[in-house]
PDB file of N, CA and C in Angstrom:
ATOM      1  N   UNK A   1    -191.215-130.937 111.805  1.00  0.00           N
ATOM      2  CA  UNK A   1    -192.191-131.672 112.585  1.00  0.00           C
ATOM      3  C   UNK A   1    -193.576-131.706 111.932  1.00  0.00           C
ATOM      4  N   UNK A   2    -193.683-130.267 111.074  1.00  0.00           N
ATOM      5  CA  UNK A   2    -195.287-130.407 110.961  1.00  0.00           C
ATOM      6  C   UNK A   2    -195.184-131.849 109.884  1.00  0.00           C
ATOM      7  N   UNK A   3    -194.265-131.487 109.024  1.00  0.00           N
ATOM      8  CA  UNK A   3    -194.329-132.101 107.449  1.00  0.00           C
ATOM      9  C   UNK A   3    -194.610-133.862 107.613  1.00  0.00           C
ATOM     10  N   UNK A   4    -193.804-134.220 108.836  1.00  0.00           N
ATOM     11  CA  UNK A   4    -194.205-135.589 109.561  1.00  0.00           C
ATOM     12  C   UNK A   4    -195.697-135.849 110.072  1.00  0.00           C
ATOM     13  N   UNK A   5    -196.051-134.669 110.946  1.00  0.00           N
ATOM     14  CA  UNK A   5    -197.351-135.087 112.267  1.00  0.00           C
ATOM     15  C   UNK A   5    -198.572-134.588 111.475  1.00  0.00           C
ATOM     16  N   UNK A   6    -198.380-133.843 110.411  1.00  0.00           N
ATOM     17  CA  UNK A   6    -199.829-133.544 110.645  1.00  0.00           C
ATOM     18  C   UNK A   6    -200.287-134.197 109.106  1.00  0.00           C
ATOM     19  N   UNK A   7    -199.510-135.437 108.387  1.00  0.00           N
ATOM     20  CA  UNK A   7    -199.812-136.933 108.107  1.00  0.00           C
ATOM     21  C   UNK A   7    -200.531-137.721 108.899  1.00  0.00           C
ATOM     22  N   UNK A   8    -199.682-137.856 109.826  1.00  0.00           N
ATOM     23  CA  UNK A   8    -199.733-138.864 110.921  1.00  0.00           C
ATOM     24  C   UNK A   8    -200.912-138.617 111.540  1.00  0.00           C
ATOM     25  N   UNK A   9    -201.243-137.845 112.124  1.00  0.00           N
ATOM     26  CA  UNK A   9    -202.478-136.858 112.254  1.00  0.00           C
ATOM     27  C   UNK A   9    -203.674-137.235 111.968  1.00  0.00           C
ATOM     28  N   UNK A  10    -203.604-136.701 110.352  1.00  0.00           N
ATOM     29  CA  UNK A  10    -204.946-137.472 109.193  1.00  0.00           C
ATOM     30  C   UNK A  10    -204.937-138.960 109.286  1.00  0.00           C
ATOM     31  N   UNK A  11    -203.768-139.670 109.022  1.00  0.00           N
ATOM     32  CA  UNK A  11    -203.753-141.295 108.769  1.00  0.00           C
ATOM     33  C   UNK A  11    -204.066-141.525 110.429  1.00  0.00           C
ATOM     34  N   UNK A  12    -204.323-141.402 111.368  1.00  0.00           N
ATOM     35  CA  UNK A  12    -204.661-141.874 112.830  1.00  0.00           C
ATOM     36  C   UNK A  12    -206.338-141.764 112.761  1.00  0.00           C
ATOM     37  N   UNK A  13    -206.385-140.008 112.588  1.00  0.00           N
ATOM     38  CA  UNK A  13    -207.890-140.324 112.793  1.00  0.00           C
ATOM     39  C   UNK A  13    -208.308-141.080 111.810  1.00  0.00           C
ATOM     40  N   UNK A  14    -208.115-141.294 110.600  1.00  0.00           N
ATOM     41  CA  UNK A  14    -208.456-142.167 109.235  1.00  0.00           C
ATOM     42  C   UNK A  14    -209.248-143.153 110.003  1.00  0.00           C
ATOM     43  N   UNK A  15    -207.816-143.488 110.081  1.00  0.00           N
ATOM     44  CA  UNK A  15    -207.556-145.211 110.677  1.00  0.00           C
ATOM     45  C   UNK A  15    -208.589-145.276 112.341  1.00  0.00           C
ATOM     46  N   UNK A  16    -208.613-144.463 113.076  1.00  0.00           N
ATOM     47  CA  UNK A  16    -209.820-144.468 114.637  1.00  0.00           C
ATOM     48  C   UNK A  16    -211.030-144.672 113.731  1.00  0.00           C
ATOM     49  N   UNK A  17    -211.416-143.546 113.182  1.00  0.00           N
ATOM     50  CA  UNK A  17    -212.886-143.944 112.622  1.00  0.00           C
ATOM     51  C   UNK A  17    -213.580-144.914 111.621  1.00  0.00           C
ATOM     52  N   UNK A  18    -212.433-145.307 110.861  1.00  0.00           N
ATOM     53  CA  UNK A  18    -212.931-146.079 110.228  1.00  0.00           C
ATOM     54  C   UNK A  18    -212.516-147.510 110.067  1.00  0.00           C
ATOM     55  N   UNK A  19    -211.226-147.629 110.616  1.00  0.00           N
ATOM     56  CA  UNK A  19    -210.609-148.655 111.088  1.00  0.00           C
ATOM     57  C   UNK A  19    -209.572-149.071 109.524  1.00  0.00           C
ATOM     58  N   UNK A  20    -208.631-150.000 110.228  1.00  0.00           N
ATOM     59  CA  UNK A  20    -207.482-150.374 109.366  1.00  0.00           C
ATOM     60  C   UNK A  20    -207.767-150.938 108.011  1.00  0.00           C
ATOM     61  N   UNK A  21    -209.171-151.670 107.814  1.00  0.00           N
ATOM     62  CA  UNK A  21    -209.133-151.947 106.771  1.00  0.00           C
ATOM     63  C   UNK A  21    -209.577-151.041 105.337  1.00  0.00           C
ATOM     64  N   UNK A  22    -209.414-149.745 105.777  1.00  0.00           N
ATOM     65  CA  UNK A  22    -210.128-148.599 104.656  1.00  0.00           C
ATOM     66  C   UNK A  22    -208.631-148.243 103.785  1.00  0.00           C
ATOM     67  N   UNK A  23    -207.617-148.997 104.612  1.00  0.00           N
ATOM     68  CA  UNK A  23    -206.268-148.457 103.708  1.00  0.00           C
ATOM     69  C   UNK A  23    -206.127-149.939 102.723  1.00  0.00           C
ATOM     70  N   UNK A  24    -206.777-150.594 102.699  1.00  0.00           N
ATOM     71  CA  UNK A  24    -206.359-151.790 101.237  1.00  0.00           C
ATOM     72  C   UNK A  24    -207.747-152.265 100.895  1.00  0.00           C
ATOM     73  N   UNK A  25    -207.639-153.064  99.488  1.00  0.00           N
ATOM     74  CA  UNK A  25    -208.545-153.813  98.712  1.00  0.00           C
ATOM     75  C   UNK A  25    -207.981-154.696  97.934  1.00  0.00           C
ATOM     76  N   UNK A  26    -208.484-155.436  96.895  1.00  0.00           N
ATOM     77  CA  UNK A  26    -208.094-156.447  96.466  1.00  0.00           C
ATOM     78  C   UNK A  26    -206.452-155.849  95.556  1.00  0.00           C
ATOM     79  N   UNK A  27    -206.891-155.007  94.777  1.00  0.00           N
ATOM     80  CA  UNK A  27    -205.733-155.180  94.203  1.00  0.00           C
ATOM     81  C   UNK A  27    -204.425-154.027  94.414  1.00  0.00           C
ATOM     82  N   UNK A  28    -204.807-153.115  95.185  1.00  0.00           N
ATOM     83  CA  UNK A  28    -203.802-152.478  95.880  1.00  0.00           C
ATOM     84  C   UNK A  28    -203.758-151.937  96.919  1.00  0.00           C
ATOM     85  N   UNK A  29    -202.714-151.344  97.838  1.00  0.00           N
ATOM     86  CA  UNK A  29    -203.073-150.214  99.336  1.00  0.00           C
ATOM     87  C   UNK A  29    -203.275-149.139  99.101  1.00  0.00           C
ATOM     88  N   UNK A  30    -204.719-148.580  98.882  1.00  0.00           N
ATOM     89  CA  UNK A  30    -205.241-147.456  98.830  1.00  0.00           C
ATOM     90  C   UNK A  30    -206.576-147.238  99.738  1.00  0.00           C
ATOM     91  N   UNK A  31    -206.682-146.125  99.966  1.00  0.00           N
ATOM     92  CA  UNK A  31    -208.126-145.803 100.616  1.00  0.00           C
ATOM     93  C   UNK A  31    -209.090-146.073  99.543  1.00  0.00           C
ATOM     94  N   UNK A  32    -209.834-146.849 100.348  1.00  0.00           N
ATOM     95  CA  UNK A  32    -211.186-147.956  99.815  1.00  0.00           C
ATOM     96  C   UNK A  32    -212.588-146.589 100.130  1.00  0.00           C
ATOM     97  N   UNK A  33    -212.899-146.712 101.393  1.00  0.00           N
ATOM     98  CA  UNK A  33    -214.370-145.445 101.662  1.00  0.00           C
ATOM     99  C   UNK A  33    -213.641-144.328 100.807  1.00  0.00           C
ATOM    100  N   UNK A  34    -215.133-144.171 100.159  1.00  0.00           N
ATOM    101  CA  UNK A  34    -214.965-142.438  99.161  1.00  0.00           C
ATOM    102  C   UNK A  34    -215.003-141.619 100.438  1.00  0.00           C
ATOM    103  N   UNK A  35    -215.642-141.556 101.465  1.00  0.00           N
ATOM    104  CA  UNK A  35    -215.758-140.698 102.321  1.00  0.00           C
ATOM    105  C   UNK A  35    -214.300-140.274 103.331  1.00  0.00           C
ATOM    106  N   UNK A  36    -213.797-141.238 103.010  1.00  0.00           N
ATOM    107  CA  UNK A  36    -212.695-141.254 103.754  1.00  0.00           C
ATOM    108  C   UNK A  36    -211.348-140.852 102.838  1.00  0.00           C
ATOM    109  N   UNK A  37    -211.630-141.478 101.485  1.00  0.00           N
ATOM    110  CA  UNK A  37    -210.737-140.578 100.585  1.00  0.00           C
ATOM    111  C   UNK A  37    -210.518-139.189 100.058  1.00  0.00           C
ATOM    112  N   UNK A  38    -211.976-138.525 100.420  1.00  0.00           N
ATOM    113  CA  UNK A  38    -212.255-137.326 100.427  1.00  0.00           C
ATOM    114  C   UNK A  38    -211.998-136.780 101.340  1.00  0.00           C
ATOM    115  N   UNK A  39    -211.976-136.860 102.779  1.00  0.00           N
ATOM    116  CA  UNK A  39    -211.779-136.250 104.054  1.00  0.00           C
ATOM    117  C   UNK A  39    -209.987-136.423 104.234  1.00  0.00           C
ATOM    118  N   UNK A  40    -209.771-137.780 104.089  1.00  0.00           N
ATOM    119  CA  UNK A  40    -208.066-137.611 104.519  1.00  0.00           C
ATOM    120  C   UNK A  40    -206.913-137.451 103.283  1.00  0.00           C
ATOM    121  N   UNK A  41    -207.453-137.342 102.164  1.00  0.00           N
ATOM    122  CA  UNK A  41    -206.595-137.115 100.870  1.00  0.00           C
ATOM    123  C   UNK A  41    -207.012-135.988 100.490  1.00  0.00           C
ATOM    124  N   UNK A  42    -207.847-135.780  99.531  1.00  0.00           N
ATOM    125  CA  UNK A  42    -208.267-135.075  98.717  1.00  0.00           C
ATOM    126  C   UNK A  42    -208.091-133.944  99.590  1.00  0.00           C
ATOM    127  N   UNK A  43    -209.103-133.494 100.888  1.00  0.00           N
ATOM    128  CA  UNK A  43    -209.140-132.350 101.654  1.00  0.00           C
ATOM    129  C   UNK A  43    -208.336-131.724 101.659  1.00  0.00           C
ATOM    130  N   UNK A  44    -206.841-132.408 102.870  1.00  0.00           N
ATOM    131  CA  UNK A  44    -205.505-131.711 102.493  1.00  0.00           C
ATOM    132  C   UNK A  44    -205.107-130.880 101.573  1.00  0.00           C
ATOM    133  N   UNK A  45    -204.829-132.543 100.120  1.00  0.00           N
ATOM    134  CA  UNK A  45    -204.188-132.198  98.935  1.00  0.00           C
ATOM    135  C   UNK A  45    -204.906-130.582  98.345  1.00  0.00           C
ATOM    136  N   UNK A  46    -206.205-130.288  98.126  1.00  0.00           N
ATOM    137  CA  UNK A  46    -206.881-129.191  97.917  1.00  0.00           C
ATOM    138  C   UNK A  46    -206.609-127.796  99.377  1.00  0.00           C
ATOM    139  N   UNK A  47    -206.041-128.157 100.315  1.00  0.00           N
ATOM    140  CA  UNK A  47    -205.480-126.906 101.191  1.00  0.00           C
ATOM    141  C   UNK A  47    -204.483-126.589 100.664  1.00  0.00           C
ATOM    142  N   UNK A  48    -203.906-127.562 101.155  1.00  0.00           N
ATOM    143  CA  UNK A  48    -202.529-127.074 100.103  1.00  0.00           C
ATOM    144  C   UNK A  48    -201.646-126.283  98.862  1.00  0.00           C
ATOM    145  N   UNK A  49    -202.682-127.070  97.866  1.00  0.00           N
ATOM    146  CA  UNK A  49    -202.852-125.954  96.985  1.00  0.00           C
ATOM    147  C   UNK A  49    -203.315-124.829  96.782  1.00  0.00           C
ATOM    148  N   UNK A  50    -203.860-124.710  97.375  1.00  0.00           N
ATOM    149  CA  UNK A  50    -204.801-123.234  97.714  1.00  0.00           C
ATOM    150  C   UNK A  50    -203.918-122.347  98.871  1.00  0.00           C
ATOM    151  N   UNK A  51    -203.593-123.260  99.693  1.00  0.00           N
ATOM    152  CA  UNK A  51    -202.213-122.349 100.780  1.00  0.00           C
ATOM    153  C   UNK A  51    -201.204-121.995  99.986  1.00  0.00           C
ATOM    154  N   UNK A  52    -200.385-122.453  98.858  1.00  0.00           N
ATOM    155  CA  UNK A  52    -199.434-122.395  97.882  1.00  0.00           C
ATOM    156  C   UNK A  52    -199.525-121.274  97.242  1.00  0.00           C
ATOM    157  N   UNK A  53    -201.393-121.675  97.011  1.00  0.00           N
ATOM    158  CA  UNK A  53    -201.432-120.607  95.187  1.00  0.00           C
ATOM    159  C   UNK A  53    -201.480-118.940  95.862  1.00  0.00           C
ATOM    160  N   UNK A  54    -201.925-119.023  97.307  1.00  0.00           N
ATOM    161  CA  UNK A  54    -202.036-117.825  98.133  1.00  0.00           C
ATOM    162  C   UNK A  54    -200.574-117.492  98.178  1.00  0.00           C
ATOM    163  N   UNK A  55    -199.325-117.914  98.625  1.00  0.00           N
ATOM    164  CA  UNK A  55    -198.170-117.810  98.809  1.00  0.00           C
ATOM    165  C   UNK A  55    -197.953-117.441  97.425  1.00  0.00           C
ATOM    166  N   UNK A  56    -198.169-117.959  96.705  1.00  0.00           N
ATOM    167  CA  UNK A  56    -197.071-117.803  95.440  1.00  0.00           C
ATOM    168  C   UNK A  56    -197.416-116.162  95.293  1.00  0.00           C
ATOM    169  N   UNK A  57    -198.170-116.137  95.429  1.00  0.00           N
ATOM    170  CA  UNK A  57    -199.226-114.723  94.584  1.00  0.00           C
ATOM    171  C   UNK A  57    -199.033-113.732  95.670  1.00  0.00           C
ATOM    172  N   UNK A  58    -198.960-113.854  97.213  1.00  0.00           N
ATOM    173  CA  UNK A  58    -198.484-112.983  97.672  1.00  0.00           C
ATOM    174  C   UNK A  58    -196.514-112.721  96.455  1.00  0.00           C
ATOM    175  N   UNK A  59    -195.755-113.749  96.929  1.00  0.00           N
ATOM    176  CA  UNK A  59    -194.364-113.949  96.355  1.00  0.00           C
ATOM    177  C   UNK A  59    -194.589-112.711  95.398  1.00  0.00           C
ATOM    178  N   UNK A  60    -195.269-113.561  94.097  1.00  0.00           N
ATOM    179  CA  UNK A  60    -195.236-112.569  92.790  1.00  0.00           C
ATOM    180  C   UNK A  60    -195.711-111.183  93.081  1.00  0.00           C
ATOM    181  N   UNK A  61    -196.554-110.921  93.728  1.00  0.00           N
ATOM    182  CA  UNK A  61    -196.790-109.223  93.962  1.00  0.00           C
ATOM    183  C   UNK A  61    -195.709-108.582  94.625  1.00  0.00           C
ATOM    184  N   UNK A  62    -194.572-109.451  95.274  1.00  0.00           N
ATOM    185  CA  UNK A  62    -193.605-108.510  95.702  1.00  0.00           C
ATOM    186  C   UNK A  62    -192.529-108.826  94.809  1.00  0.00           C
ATOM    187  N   UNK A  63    -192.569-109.210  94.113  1.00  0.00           N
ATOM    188  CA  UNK A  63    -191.202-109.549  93.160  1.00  0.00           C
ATOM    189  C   UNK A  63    -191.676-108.791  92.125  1.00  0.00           C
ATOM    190  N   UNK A  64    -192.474-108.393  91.566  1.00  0.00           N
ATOM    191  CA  UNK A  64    -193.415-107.542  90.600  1.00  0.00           C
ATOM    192  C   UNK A  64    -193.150-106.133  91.197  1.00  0.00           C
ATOM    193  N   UNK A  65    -193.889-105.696  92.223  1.00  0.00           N
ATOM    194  CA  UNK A  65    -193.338-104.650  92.905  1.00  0.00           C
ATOM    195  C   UNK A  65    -191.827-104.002  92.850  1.00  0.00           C
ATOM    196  N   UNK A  66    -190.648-104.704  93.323  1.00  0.00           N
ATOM    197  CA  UNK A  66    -189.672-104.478  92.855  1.00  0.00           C
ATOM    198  C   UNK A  66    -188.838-104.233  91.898  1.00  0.00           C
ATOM    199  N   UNK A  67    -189.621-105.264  90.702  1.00  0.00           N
ATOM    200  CA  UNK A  67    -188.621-105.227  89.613  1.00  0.00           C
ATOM    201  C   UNK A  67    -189.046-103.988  88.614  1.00  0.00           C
ATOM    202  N   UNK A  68    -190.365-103.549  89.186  1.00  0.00           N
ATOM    203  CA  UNK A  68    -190.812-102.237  88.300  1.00  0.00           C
ATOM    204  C   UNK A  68    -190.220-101.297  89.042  1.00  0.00           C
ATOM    205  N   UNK A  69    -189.867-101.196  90.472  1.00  0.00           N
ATOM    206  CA  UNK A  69    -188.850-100.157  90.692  1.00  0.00           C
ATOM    207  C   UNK A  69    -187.913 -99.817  90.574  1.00  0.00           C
ATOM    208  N   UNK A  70    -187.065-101.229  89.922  1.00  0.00           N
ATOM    209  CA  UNK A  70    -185.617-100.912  89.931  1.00  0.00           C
ATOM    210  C   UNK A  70    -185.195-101.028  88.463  1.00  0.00           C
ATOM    211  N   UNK A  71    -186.280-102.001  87.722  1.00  0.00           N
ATOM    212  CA  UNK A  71    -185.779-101.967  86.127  1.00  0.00           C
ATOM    213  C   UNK A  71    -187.233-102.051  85.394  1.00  0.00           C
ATOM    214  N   UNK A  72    -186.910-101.757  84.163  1.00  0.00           N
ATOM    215  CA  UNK A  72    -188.239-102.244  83.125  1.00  0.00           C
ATOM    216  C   UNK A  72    -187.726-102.377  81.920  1.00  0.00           C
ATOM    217  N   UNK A  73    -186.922-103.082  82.307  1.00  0.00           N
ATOM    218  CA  UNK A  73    -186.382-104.114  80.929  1.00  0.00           C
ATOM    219  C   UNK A  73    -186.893-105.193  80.794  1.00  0.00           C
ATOM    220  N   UNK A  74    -186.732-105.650  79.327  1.00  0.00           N
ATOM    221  CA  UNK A  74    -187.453-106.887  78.797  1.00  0.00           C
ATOM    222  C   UNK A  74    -187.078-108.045  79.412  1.00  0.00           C
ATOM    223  N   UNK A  75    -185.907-108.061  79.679  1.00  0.00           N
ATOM    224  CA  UNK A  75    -184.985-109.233  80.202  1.00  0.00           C
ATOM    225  C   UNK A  75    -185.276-109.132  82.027  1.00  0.00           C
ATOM    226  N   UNK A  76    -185.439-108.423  82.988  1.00  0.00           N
ATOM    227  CA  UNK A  76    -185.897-108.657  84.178  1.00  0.00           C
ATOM    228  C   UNK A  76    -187.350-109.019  83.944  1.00  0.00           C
ATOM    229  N   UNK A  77    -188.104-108.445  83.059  1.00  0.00           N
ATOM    230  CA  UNK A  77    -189.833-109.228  83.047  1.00  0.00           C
ATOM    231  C   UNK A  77    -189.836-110.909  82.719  1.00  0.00           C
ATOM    232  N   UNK A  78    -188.827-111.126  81.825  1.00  0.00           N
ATOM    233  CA  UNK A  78    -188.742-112.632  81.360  1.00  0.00           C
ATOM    234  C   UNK A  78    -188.210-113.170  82.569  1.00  0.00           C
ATOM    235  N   UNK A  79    -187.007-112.426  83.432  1.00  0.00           N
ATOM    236  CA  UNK A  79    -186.323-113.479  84.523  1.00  0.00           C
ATOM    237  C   UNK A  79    -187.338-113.577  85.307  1.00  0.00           C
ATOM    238  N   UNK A  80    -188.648-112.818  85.601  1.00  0.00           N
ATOM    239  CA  UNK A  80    -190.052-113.023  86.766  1.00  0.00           C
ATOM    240  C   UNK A  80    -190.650-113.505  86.555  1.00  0.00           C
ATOM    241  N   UNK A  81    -190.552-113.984  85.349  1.00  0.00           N
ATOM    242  CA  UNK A  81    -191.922-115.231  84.864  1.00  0.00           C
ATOM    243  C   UNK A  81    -191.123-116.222  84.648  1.00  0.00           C
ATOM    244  N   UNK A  82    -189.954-116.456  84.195  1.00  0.00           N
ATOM    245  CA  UNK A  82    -189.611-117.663  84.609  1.00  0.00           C
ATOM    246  C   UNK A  82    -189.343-118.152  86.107  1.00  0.00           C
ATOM    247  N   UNK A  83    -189.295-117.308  87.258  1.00  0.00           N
ATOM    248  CA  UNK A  83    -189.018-117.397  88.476  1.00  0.00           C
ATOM    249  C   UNK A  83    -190.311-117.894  89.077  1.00  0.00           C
ATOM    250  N   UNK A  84    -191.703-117.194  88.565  1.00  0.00           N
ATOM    251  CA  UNK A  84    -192.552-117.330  89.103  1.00  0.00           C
ATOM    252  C   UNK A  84    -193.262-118.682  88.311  1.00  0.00           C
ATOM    253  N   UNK A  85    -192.812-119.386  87.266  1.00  0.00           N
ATOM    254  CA  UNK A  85    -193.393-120.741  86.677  1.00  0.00           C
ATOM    255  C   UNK A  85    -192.438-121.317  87.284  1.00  0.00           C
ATOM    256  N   UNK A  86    -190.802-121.086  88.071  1.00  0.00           N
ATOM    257  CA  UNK A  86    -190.180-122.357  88.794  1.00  0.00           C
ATOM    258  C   UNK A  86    -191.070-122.309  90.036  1.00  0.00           C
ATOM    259  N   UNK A  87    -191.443-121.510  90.575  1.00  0.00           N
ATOM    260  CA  UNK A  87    -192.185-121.330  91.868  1.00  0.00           C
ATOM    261  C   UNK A  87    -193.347-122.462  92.012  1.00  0.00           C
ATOM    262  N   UNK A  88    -193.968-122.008  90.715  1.00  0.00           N
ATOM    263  CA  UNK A  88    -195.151-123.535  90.603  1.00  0.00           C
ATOM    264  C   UNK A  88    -195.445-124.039  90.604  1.00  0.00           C
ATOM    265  N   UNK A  89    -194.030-124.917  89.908  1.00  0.00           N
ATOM    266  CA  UNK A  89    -193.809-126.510  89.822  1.00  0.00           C
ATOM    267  C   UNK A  89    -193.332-126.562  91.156  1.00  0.00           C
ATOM    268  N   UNK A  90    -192.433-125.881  92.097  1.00  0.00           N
ATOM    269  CA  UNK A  90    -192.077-126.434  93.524  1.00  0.00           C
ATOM    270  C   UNK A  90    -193.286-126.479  94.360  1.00  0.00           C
ATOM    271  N   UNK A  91    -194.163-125.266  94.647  1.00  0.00           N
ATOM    272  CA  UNK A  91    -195.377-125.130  95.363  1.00  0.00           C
ATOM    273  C   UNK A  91    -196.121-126.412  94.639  1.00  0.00           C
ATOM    274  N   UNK A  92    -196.112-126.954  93.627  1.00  0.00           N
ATOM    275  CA  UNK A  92    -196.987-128.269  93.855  1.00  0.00           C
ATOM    276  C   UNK A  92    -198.282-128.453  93.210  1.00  0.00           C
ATOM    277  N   UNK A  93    -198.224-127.038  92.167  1.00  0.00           N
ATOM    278  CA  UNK A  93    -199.592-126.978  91.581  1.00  0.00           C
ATOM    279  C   UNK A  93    -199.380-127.639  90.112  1.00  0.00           C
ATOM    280  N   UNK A  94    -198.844-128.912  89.919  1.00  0.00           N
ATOM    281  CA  UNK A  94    -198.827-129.737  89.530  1.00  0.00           C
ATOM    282  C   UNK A  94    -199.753-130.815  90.039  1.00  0.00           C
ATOM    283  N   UNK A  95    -199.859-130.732  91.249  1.00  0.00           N
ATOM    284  CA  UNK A  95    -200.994-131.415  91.644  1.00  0.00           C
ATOM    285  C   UNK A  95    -202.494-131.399  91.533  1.00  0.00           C
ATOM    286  N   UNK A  96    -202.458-130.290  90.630  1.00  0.00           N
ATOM    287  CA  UNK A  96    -204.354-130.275  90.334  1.00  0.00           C
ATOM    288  C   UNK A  96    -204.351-130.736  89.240  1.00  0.00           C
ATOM    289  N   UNK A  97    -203.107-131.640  87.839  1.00  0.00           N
ATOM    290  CA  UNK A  97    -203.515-133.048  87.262  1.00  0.00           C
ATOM    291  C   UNK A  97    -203.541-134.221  88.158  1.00  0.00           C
ATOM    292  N   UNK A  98    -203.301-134.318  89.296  1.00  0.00           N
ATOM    293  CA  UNK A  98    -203.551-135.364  90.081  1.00  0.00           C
ATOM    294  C   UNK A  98    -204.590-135.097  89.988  1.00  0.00           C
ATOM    295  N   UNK A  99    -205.782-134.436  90.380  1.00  0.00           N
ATOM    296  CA  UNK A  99    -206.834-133.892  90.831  1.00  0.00           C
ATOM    297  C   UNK A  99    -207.784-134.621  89.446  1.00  0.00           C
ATOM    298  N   UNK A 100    -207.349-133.956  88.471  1.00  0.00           N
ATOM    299  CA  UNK A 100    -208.170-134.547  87.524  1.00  0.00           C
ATOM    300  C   UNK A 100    -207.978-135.409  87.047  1.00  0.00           C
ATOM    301  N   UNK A 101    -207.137-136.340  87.221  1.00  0.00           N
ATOM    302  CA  UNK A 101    -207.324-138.061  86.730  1.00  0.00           C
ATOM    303  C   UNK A 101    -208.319-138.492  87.828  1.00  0.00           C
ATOM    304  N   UNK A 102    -208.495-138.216  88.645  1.00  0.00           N
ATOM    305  CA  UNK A 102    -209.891-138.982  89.802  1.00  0.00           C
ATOM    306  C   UNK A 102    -211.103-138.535  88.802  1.00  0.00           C
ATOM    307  N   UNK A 103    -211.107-137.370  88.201  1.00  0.00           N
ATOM    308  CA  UNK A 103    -212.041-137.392  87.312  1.00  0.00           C
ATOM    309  C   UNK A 103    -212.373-137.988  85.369  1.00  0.00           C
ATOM    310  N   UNK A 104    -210.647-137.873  85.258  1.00  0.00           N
ATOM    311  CA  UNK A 104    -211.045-138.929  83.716  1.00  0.00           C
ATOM    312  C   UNK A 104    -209.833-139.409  83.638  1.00  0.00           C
ATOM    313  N   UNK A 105    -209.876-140.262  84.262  1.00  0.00           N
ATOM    314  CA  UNK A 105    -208.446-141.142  84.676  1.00  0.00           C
ATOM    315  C   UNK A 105    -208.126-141.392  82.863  1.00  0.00           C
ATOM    316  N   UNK A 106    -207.251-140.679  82.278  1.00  0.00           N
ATOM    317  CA  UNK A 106    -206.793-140.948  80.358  1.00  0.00           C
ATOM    318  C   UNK A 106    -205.523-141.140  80.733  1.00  0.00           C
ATOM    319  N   UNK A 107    -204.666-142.188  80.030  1.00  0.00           N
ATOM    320  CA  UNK A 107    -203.277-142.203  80.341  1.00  0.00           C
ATOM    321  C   UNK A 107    -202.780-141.345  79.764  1.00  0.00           C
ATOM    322  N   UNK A 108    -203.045-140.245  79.170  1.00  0.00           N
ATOM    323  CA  UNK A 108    -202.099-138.864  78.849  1.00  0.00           C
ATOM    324  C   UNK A 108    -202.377-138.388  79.714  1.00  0.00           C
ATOM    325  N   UNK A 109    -203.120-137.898  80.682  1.00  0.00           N
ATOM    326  CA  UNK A 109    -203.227-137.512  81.711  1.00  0.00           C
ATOM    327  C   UNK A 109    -202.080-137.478  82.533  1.00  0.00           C
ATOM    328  N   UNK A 110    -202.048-139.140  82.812  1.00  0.00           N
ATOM    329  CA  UNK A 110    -201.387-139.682  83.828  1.00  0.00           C
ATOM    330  C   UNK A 110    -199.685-139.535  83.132  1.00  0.00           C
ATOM    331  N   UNK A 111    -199.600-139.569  82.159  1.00  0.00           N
ATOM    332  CA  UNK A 111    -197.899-139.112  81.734  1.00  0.00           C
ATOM    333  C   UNK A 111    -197.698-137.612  82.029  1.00  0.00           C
ATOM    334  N   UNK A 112    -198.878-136.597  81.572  1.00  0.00           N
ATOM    335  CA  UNK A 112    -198.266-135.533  81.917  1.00  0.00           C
ATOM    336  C   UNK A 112    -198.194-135.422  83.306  1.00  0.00           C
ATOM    337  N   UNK A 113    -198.890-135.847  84.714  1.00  0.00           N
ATOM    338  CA  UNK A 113    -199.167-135.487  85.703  1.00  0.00           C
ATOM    339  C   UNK A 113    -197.318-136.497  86.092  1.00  0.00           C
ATOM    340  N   UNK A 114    -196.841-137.384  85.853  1.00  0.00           N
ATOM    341  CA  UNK A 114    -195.769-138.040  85.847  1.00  0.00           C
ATOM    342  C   UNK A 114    -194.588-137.164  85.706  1.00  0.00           C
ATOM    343  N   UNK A 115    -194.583-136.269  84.458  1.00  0.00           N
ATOM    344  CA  UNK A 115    -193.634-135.782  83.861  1.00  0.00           C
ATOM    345  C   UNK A 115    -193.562-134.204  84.733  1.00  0.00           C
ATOM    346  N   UNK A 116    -194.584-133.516  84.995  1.00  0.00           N
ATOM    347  CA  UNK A 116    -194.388-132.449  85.808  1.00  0.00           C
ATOM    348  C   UNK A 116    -193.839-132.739  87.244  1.00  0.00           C
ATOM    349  N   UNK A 117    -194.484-133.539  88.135  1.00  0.00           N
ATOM    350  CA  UNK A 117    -194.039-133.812  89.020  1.00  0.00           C
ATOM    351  C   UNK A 117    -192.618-134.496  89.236  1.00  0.00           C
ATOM    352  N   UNK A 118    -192.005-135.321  88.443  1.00  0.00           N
ATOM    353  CA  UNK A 118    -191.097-134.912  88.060  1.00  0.00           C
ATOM    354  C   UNK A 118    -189.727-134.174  88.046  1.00  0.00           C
ATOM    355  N   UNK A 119    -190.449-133.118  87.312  1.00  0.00           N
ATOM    356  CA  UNK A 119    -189.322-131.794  87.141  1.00  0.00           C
ATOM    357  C   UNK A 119    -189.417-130.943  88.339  1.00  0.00           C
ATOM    358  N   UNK A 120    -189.805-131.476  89.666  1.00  0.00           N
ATOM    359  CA  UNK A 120    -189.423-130.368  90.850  1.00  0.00           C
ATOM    360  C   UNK A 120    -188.259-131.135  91.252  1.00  0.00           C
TER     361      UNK A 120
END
């Protein structure tokens, strides 16, 4: 329910305060007001990640925790860092190259931010 409403949520009030036409412009459907792209995109997208990077990092301190209790072999340290870089790409922190093409929109940018997102 949340993963639906609390979209729906942001895009309502969007859309009350500033009205329907802040979702298009001439050449595509995107949020037009910076103020409004900042409050109902960006805001989120930046909780999120930050709710994630908190999760992950709780995650890794207990998977860290464990694996020094039960082994300290080379091969369980490699299986936790690769566990904890699949963790990454799912949590979504791939999304802070989204983040920075709003700031230097380069089409390498935009391939790598393509190609990570992607691989979840």
């Amino acid at each position: 329910p949340a993963a639906i409403g609390i979209p729906f949520v942001i895009v309502g009030i969007a859309t009350l305060v500033s009205g329907v036409d802040i979702y298009s412009n001439e050449h595509h459907c995107w949020i037009g007001d910076s103020a409004v792209f900042l409050s109902a995109f960006i805001a989120p997208m930046v909780v999120m990640v930050i709710v994630n990077f908190v999760t992950l990092a709780a995650v890794t301190n207990i998977l860290v925790k464990r694996s020094i209790d039960s082994s300290k072999e080379q091969s369980t340290k490699l299986t936790l860092l690769k566990g904890i870089v699949s963790l990454s790409f799912l949590v979504g922190f791939t999304w802070i190259f989204g983040l920075l093409l709003l700031a230097t929109d380069t089409e390498a940018l935009q391939y790598i931010f393509a190609i990570l997102n992607s691989s979840q």
